[in-house]
Protein backbone atom coordinates (compact mmCIF):
# COMPACT_ATOMS: atom_id res chain seq x y z
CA UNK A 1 0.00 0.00 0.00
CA UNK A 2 2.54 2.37 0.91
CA UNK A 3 3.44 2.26 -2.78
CA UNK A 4 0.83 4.07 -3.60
CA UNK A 5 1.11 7.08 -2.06
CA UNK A 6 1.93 10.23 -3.67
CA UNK A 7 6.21 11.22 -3.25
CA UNK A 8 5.54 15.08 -4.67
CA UNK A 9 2.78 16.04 -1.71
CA UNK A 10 4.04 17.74 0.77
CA UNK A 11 3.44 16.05 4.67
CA UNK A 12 0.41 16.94 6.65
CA UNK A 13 3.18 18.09 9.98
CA UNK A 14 5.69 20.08 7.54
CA UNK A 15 2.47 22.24 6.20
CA UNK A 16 1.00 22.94 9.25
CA UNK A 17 4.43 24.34 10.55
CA UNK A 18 4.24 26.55 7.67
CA UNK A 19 0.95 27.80 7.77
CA UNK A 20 2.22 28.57 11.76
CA UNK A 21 5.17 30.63 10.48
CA UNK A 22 3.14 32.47 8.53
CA UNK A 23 0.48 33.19 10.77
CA UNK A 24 3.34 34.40 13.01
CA UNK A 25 4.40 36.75 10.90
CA UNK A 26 1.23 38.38 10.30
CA UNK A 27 0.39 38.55 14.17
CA UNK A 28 4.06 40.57 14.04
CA UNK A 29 3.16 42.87 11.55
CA UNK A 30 -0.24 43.44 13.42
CA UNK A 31 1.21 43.89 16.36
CA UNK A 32 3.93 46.43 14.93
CA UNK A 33 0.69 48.52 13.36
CA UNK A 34 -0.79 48.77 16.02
CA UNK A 35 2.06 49.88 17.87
CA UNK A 36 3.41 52.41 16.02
CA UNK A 37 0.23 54.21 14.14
CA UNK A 38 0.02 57.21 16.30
CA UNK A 39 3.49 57.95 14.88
CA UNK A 40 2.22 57.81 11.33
CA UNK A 41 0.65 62.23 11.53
CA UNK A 42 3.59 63.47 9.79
CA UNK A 43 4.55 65.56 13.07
CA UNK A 44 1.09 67.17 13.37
CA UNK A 45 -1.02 66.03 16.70
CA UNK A 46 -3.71 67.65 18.23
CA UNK A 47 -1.45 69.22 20.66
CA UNK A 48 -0.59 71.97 18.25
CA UNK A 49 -3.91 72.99 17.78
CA UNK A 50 -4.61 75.35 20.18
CA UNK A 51 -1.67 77.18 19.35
CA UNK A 52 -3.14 77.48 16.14
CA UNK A 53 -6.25 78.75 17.45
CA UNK A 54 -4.60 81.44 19.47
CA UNK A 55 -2.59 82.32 16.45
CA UNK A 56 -5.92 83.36 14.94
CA UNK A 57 -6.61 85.42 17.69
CA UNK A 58 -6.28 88.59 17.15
CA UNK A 59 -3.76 91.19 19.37
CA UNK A 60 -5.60 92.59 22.69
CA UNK A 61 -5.17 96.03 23.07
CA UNK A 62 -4.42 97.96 26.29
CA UNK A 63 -6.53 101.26 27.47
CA UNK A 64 -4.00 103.50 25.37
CA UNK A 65 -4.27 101.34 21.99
CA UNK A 66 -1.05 99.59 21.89
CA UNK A 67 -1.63 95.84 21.56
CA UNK A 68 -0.14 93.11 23.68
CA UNK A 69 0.59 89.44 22.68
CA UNK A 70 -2.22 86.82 23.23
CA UNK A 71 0.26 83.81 23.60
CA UNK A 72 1.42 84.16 27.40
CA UNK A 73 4.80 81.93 26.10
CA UNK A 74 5.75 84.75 23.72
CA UNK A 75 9.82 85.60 24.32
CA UNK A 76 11.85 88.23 23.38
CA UNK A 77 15.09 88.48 22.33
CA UNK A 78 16.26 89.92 25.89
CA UNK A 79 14.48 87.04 27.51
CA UNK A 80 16.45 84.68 25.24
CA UNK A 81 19.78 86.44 25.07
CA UNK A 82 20.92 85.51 28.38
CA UNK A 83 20.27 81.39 27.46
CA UNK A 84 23.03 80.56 26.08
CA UNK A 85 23.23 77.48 23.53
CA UNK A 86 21.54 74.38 23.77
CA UNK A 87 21.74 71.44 21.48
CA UNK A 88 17.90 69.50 21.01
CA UNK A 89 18.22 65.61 21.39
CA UNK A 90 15.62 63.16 19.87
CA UNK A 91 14.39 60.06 22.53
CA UNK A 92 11.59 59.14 20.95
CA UNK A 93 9.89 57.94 18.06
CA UNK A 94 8.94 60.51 15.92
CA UNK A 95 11.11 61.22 12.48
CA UNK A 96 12.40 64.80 12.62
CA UNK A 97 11.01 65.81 16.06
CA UNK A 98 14.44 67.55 17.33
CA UNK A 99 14.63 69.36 14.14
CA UNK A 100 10.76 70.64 14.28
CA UNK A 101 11.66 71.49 17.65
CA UNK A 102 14.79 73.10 16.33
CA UNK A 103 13.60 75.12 14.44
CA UNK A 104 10.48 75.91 16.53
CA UNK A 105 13.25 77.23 18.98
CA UNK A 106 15.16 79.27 16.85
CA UNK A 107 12.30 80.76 15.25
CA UNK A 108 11.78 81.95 19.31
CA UNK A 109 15.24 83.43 19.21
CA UNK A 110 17.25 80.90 21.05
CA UNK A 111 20.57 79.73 19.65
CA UNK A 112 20.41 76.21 19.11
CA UNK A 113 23.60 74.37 17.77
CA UNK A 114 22.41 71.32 16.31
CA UNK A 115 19.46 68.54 16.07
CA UNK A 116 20.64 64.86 16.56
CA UNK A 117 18.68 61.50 17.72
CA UNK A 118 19.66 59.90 21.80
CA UNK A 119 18.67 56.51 21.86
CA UNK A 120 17.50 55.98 25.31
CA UNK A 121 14.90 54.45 26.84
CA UNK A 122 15.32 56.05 29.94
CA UNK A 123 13.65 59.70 29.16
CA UNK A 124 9.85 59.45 28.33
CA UNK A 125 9.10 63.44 28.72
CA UNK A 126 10.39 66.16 27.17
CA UNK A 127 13.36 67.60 29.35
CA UNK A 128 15.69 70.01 29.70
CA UNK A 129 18.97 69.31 31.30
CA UNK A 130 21.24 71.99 33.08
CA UNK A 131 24.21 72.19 34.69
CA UNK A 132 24.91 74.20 38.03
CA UNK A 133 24.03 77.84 37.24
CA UNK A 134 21.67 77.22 34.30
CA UNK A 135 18.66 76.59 36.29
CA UNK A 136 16.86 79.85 35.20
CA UNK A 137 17.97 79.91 31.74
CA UNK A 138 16.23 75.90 31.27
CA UNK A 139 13.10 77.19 32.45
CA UNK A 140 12.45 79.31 30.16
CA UNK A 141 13.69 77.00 27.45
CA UNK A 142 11.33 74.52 29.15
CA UNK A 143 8.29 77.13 28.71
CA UNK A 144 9.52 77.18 25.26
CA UNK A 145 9.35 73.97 23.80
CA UNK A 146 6.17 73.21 21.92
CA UNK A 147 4.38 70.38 24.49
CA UNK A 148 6.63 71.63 27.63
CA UNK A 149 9.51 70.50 29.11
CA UNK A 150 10.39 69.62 32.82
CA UNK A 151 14.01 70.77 33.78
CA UNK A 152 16.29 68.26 35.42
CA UNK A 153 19.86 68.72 36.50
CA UNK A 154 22.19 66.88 34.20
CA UNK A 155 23.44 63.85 35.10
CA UNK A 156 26.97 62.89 35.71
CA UNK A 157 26.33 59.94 33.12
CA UNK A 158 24.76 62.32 30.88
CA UNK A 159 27.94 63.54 28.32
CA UNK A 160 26.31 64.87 25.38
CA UNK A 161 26.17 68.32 24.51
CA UNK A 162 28.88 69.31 27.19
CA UNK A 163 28.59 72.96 28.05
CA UNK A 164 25.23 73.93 27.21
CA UNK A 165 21.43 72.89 27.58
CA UNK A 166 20.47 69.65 26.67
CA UNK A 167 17.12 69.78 25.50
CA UNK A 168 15.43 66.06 25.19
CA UNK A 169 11.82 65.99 23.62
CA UNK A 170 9.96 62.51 22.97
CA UNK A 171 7.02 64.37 22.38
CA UNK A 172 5.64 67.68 20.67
C-alpha cells in the first residue's frame, strides 16, 4: 500500500508548521501597526492645535491702543539672550522631532547648535537638562518647547552636549 502514495505532496506536519510561520508573521506585523500608528501624523497632533487657534486670535489692546501678545509663552530676544546654547536631542519615536523642535526654537530666538537623535529608553518626557548655574535659563527654554519641558539637573552619566542645555523631547 505504501506504494501508492503520492512522493511530490508535501506532509500533513511540515504544512502545518508553515501555515504557523506564517500566521506568526502576520500577528508581528499586526502587532507592529498597532504599535506604532500614532506615529504615522507626519509631526502634526492635536497638541498643536490650540496654538493654532490662538494664532488666529487677534492682538488685545491695552486702554492707550497699543496691543499686547495673546500667547502668554511669547519671548523676546532679551528674555532669550541671556540662554546661552543648547543642542535639542531626539528620545523618541517621531522622524524629525528635534529638528521641528529646532527650528520651533530658533524661530523663538534661542541659539540652538544642532538637532541629533539619543537613543534611550530612559527619558519618556520632554526635558531640559542643566548644569549648576543654568537653572533659570532651562526654564524658560522649558516654557519654550512646543508640548513643555520639565528641567532636570544633568546627570553625571549624561555627556552629550557638554557645556550647554540639553534639551530632550519625545514628544511635541
Amino acid at each position: 500500500m505504501k506504494a501508492d502514495r503520492e512522493t511530490n505532496r508535501l506532509p500533513l506536519r511540515a504544512g502545518a508548521m508553515l501555515l504557523l510561520a506564517v500566521a506568526v508573521v502576520f500577528i508581528g506585523l499586526g502587532w507592529h501597526h498597532a504599535a506604532t500608528s500614532g506615529d504615522d501624523d507626519g509631526g502634526t497632533s492635536t497638541a498643536q492645535s490650540p496654538t493654532t487657534s490662538e494664532a488666529a486670535t487677534p492682538p488685545a489692546s491695552t486702554p492707550g491702543g497699543e496691543s499686547e501678545s495673546a500667547s502668554p509663552s511669547s519671548t523676546t530676544a532679551a528674555d532669550t539672550a541671556d540662554v546661552g546654547s543648547m543642542c535639542v536631542l531626539n528620545a523618541g519615536t517621531v522622524t524629525g522631532l528635534a529638528g521641528d523642535v529646532s527650528d520651533k526654537l530658533k524661530e523663538a530666538g534661542f541659539d540652538v547648535s544642532g538637532a541629533e537623535n539619543l537613543s534611550t529608553g530612559s527619558i519618556s518626557e520632554n526635558t531640559v537638562f542643566y548644569d549648576e548655574g543654568q537653572e533659570e535659563a532651562a526654564k524658560k527654554v522649558a516654557d519654550a518647547v512646543p508640548g513643555g519641558a520639565s528641567t532636570d539637573p544633568r546627570p553625571a552619566v549624561f555627556t552629550r552636549c557638554e557645556g550647554e542645555l540639553a534639551v530632550i523631547v519625545v514628544t511635541q
